[in-house]
Protein backbone atom coordinates (compact mmCIF):
# COMPACT_ATOMS: atom_id res chain seq x y z
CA UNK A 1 -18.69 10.74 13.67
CA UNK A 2 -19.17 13.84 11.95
CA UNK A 3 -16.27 15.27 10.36
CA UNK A 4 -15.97 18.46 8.91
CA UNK A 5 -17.52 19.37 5.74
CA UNK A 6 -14.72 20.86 3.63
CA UNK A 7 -12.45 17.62 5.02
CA UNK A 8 -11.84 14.94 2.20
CA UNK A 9 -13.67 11.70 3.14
CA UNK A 10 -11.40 9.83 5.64
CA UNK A 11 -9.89 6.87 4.05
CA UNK A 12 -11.35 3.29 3.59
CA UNK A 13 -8.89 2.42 6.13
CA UNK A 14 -9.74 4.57 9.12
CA UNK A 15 -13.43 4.13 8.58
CA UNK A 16 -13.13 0.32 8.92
CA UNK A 17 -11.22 0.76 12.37
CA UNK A 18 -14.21 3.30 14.17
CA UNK A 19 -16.31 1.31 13.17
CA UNK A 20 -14.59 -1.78 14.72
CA UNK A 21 -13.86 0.43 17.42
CA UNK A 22 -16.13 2.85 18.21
CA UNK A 23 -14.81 4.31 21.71
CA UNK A 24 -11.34 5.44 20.13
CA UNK A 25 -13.43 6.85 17.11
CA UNK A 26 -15.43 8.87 19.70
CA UNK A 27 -11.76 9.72 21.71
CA UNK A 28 -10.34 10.53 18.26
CA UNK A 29 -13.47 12.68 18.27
CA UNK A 30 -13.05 14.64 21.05
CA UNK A 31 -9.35 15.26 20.45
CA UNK A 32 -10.09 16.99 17.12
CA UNK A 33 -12.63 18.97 18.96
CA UNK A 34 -9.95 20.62 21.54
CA UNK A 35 -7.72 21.16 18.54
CA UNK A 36 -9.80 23.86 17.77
CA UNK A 37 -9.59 25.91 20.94
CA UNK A 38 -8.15 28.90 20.78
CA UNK A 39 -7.17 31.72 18.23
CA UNK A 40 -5.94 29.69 15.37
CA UNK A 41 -7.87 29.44 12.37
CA UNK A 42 -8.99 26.26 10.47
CA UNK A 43 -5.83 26.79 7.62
CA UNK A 44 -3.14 27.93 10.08
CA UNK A 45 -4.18 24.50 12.31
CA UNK A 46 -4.10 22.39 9.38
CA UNK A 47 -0.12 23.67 8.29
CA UNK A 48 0.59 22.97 12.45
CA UNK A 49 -0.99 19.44 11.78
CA UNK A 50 1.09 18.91 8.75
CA UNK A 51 4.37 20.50 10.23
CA UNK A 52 3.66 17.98 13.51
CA UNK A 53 3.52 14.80 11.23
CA UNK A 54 6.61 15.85 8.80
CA UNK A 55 8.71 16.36 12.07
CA UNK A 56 6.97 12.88 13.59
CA UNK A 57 8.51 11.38 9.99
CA UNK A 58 4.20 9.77 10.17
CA UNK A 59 4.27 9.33 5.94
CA UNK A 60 0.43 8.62 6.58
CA UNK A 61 -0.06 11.73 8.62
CA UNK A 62 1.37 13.79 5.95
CA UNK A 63 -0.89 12.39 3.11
CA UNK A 64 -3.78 13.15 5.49
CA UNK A 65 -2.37 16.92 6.59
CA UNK A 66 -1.63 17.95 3.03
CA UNK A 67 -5.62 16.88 1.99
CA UNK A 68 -6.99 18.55 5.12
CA UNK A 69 -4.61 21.52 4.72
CA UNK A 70 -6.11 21.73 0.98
CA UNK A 71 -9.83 21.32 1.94
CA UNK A 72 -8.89 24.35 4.24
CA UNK A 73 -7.98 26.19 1.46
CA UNK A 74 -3.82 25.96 1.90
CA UNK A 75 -2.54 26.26 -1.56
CA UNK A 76 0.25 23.95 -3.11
CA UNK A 77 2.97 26.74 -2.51
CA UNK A 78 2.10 27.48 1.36
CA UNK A 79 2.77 23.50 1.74
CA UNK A 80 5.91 23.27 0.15
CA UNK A 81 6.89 26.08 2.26
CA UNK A 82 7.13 23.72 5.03
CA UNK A 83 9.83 21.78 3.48
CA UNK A 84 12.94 23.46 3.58
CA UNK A 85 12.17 24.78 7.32
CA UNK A 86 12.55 20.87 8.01
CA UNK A 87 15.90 20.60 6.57
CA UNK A 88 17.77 21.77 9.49
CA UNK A 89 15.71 19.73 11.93
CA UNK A 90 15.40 16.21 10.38
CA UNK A 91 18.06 16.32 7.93
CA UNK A 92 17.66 16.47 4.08
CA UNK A 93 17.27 12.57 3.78
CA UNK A 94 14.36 13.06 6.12
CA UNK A 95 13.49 16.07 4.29
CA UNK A 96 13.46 14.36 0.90
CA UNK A 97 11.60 11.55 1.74
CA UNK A 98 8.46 14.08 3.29
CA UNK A 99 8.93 16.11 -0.09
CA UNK A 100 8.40 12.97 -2.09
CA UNK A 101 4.82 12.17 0.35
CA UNK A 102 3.68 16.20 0.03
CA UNK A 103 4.35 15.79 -4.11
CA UNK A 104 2.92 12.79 -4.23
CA UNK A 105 -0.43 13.67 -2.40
CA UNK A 106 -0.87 16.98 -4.18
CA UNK A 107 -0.77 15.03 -7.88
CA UNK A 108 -3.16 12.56 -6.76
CA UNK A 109 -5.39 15.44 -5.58
């Protein structure tokens, strides 16, 4: 496991299931490593991420994306961007509730 060095240390949590498991930390592994073919960049993959796990409604996911997507140098206002272009998809309950997990990620920070 070697994850990258601007990421945030993975959470207590995940660490305690690789190491349980150590085949789906190495498939986990290998996944992140084809995320990064082609012409994306490090902070344009990280806003995908996040925009994949607001539309997935994954409140974990989102913690995780918005801390990645800062480590990648995403600032507070490019995330909260992401917000209102989620309205029309999941609905502004939906959309509240993700607002509430960005918010409350980025003031923990």
């Amino acid at each position: 496991m070697t994850p990258d060095s601007k990421a945030p240390k993975p959470p207590s949590t995940y660490r305690e299931f690789v190491d349980r498991y150590p085949k789906l930390g190495e498939a986990w592994n290998s996944a992140r490593e084809a995320e990064k073919v082609g012409p994306a960049d490090a902070k344009t993959r990280r806003l995908l991420k996040l925009a994949i796990a607001i539309g997935a409604m994954r409140e974990g996911a989102v913690h995780s994306s918005v801390r990645k997507a800062v480590a990648a140098g995403t600032t507070a206002g490019e995330i909260y961007q992401i917000v209102p272009m989620a309205a029309t998809t999941l609905g502004f309950p939906s959309t509240v509730a993700v607002y509430t997990w960005i918010k409350e990620t980025l003031e923990d920070g």
